[in-house]
Protein backbone atom coordinates (compact mmCIF):
# COMPACT_ATOMS: atom_id res chain seq x y z
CA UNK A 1 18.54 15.76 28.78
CA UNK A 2 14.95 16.37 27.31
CA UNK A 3 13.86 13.00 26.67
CA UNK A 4 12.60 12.04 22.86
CA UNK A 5 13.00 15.80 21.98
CA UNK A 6 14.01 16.38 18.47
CA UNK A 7 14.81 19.68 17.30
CA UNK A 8 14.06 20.51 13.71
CA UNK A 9 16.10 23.19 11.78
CA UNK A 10 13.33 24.77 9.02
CA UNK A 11 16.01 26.30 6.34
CA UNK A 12 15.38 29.39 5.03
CA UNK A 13 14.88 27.51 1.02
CA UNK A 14 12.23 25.46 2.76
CA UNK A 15 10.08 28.66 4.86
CA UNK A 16 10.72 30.86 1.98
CA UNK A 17 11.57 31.11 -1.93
CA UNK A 18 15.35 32.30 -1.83
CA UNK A 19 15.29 33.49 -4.83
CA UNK A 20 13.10 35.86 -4.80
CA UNK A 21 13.28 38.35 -1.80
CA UNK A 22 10.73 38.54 0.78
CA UNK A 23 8.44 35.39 -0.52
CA UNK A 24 6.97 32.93 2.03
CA UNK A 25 6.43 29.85 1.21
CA UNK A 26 3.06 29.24 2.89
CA UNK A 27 2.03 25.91 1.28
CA UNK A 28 5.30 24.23 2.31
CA UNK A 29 4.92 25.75 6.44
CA UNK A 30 1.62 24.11 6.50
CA UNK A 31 2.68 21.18 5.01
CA UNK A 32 5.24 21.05 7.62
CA UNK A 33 3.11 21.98 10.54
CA UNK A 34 0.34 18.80 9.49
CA UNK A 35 3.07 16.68 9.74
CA UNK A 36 4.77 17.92 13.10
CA UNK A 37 0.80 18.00 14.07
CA UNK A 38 0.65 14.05 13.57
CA UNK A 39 3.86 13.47 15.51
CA UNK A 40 3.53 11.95 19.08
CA UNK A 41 6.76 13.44 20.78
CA UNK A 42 8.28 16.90 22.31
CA UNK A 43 9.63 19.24 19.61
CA UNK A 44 11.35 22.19 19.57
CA UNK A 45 11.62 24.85 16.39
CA UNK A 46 14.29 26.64 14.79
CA UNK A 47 14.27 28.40 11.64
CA UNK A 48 16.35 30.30 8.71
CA UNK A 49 16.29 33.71 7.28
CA UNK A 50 15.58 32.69 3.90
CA UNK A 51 14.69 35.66 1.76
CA UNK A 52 13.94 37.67 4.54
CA UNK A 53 16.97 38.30 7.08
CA UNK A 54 19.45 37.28 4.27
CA UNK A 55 18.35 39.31 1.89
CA UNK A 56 18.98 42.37 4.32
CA UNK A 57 21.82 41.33 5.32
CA UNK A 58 22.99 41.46 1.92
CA UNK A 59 22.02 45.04 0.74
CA UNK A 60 23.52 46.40 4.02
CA UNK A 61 26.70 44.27 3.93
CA UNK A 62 26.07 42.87 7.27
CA UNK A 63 27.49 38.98 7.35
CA UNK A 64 30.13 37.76 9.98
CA UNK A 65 31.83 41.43 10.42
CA UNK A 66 29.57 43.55 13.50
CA UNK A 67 28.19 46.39 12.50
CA UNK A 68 27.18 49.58 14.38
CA UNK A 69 24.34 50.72 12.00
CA UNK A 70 20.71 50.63 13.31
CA UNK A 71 19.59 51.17 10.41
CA UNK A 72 20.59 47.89 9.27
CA UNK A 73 19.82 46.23 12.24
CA UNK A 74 15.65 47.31 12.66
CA UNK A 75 16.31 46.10 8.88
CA UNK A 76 17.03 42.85 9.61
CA UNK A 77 15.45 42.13 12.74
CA UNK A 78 11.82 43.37 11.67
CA UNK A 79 12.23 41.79 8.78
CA UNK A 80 13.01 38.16 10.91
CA UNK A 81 9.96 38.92 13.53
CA UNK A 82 7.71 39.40 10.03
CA UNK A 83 9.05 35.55 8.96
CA UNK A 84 8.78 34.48 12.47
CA UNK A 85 5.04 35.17 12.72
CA UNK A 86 4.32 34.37 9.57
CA UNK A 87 5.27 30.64 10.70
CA UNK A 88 3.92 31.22 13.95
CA UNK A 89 0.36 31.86 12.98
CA UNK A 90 0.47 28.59 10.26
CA UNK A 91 1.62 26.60 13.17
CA UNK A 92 -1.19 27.58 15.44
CA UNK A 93 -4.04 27.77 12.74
CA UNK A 94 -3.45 23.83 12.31
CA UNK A 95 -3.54 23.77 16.38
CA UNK A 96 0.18 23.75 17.54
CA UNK A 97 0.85 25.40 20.54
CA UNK A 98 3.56 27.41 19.54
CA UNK A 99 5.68 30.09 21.41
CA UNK A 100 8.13 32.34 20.10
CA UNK A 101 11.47 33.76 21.71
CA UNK A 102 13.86 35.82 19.91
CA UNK A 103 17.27 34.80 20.47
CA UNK A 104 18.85 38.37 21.36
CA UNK A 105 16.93 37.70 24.53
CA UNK A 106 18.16 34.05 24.83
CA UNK A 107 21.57 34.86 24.35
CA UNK A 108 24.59 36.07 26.89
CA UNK A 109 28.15 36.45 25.91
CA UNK A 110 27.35 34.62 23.14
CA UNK A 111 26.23 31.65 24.84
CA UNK A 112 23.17 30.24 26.37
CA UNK A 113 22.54 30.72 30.01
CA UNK A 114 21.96 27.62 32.02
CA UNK A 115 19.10 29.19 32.98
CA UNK A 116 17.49 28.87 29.75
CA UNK A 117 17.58 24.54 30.41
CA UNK A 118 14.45 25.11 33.05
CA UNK A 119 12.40 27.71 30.73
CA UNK A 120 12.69 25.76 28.15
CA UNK A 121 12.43 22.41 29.46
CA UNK A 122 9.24 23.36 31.16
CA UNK A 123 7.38 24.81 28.56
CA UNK A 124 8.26 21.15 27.07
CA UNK A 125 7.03 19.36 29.81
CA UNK A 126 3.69 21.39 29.00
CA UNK A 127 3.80 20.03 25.60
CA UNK A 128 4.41 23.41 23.86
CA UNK A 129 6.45 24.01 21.33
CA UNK A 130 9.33 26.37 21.60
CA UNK A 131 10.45 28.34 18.37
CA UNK A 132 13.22 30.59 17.46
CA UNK A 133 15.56 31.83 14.39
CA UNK A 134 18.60 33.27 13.45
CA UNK A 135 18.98 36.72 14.26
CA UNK A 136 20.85 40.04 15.10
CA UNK A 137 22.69 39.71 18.69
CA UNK A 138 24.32 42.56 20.31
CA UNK A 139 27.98 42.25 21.31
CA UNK A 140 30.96 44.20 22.56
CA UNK A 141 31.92 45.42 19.22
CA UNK A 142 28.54 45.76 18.07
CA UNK A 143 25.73 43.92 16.28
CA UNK A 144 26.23 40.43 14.31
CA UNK A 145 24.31 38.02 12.60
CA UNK A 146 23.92 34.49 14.52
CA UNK A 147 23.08 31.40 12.10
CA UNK A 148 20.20 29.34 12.75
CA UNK A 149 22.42 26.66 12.27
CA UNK A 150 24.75 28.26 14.70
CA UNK A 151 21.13 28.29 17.48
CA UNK A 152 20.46 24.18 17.27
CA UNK A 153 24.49 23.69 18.17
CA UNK A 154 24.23 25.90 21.15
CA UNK A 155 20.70 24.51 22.21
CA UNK A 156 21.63 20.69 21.77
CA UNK A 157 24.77 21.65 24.25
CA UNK A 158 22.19 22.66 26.42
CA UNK A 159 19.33 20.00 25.94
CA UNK A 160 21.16 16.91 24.94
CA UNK A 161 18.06 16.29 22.27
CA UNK A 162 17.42 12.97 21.12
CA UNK A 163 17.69 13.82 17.49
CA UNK A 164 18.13 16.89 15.19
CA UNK A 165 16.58 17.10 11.78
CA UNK A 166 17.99 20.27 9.29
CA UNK A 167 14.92 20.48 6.66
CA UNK A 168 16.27 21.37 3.57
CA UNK A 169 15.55 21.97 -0.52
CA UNK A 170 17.77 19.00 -0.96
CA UNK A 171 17.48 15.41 -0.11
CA UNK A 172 20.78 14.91 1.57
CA UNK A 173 24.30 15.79 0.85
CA UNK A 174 25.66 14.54 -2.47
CA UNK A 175 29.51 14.76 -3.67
CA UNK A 176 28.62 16.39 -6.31
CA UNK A 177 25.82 18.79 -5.92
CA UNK A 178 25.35 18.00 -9.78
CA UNK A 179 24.80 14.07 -9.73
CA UNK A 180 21.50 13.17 -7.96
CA UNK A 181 22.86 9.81 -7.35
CA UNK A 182 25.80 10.88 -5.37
CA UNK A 183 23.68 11.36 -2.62
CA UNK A 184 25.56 10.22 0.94
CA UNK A 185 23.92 8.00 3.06
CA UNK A 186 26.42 9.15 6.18
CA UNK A 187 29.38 10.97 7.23
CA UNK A 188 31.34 10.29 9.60
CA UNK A 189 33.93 12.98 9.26
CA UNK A 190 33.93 16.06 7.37
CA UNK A 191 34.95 16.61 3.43
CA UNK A 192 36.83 19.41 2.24
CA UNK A 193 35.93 18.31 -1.48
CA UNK A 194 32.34 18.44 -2.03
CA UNK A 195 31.05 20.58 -4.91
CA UNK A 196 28.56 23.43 -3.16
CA UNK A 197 26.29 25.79 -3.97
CA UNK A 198 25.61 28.82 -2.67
CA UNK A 199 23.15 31.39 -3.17
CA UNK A 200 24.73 34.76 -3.40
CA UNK A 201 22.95 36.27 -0.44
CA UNK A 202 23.37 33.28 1.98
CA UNK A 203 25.29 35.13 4.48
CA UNK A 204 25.97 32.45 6.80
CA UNK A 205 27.28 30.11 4.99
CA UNK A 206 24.41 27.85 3.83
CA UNK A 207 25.12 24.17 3.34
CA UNK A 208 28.94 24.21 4.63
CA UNK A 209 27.50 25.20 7.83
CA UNK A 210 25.01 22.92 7.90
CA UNK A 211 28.06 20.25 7.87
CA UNK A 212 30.38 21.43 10.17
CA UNK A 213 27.51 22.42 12.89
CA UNK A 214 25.85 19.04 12.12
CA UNK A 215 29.28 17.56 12.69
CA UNK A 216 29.58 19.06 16.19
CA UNK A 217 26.32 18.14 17.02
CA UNK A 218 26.64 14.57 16.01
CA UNK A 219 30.22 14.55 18.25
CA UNK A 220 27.60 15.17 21.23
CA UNK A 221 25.96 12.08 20.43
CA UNK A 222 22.95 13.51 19.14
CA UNK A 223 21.29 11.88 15.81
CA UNK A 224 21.57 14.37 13.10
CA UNK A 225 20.40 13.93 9.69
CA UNK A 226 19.97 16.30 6.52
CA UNK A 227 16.66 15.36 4.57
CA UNK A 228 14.19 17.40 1.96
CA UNK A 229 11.62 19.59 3.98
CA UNK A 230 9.85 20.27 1.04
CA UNK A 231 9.04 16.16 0.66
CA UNK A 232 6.15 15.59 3.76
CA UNK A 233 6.73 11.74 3.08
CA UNK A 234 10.44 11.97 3.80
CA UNK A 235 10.33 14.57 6.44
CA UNK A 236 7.46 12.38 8.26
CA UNK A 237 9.91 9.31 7.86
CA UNK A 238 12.56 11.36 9.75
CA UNK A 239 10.83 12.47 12.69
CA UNK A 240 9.71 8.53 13.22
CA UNK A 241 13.25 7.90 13.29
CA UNK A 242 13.52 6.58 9.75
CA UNK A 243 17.16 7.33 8.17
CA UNK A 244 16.62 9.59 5.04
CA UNK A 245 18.53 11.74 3.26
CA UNK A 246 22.28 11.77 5.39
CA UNK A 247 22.99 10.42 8.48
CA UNK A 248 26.20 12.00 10.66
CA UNK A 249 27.88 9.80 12.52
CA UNK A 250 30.04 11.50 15.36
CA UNK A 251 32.75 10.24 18.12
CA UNK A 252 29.91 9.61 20.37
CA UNK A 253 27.69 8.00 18.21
């Protein structure tokens, strides 16, 4: 277990505009990396696709089904190493010392090597800040798109983080995606009948995901909470441990 670390999951609506394909949102990153900036504890970076990967993944028809088409694939993958640096040099201009580590090196059988614990844990220890996204992996029957959602389950297995935040364009989850006052405080167990929406080239699954993987996670006894990344007053009350936005409660907790 990394002590105090909290992982933070950057979605793809709060890095980029997802409506419009291939648009960084660089006022909101640097937003984001004043406030990590101002935080006195280890953290650890994950981000979406946004309207980068996604929208890629869309044209070529690439989503949970492998695919064999390297065309699609240098698609995809340059277009995720563009979004990656793009965050990368915001973090460092405002003095973070950020790495970044693509997971199709990270990942083996699709899983995480023990190995990975000490790498990653050390670079912590050195107080730098470790930073990946969701990606194209290679497997037996091809290539496939892994979630960044999908990344923070398999690293908390490995970590045992103190806390996991999943930055979002919404404040929490609601009931009813239309009724701002629906908003949960916590779950405790997963819904079948919540009203979701779900941009058309979200190939991974967007805030359903985001449930069931926050689910797991809180089942390891990890603190996991949804909140607005695009509010710095609300994210900054997160990473001090403040409960904003929705709380999962798992068997462990």
């Amino acid at each position: 277990m990394v002590k105090r670390l909290t992982i933070i999951k950057l979605g793809g609506s709060v890095v980029t505009n997802k409506l419009k394909p291939l648009t960084f949102n660089y006022n909101s990153v640097d937003n984001i990396a004043k406030i990590i900036k101002n935080f006195d504890g280890p953290v650890m970076i994950v981000h979406g696709a946004g309207s980068f990967g996604h929208y890629y993944a869309k044209y070529y028809g690439v989503s949970d089904k492998p695919t064999r088409s390297i065309k699609s694939v240098i698609k995809i993958r340059d277009s995720m190493q563009l979004l990656n640096s793009k965050i990368i040099n915001i973090f460092q201009k405002n003095k973070l010392d950020t790495f970044s580590f693509s997971p199709i090196y990270m990942y083996n059988n699709n899983k995480i090597p023990n190995s990975w614990k000490k790498i990653l844990t050390h670079s912590l220890s050195f107080g730098l800040i470790p930073t990946t996204f969701g990606d194209v992996l290679l497997g037996s029957k091809g290539f496939y798109i892994i979630s960044g959602d999908v990344i923070v389950l398999d690293l908390c297995r490995l970590l045992k983080p103190s806390r996991v935040i999943f930055a979002s364009n919404i404040d929490g989850i609601y009931e009813d995606i239309n009724d701002k006052s629906s908003l949960i405080p916590k779950i405790s167990n997963f819904h079948n009948n919540f009203k979701f929406s779900k941009l058309d080239y979200d190939v991974t699954g967007g805030i359903k995901t985001k449930i069931t993987q926050s689910m797991k996670i809180a089942n390891l006894g990890v603190e996991v909470q949804i909140t607005n990344g695009l509010n710095s007053h609300t994210l900054m009350k997160a990473l001090k441990g403040e409960h904003v936005g929705t709380l999962f409660i798992g068997d462990k907790s």
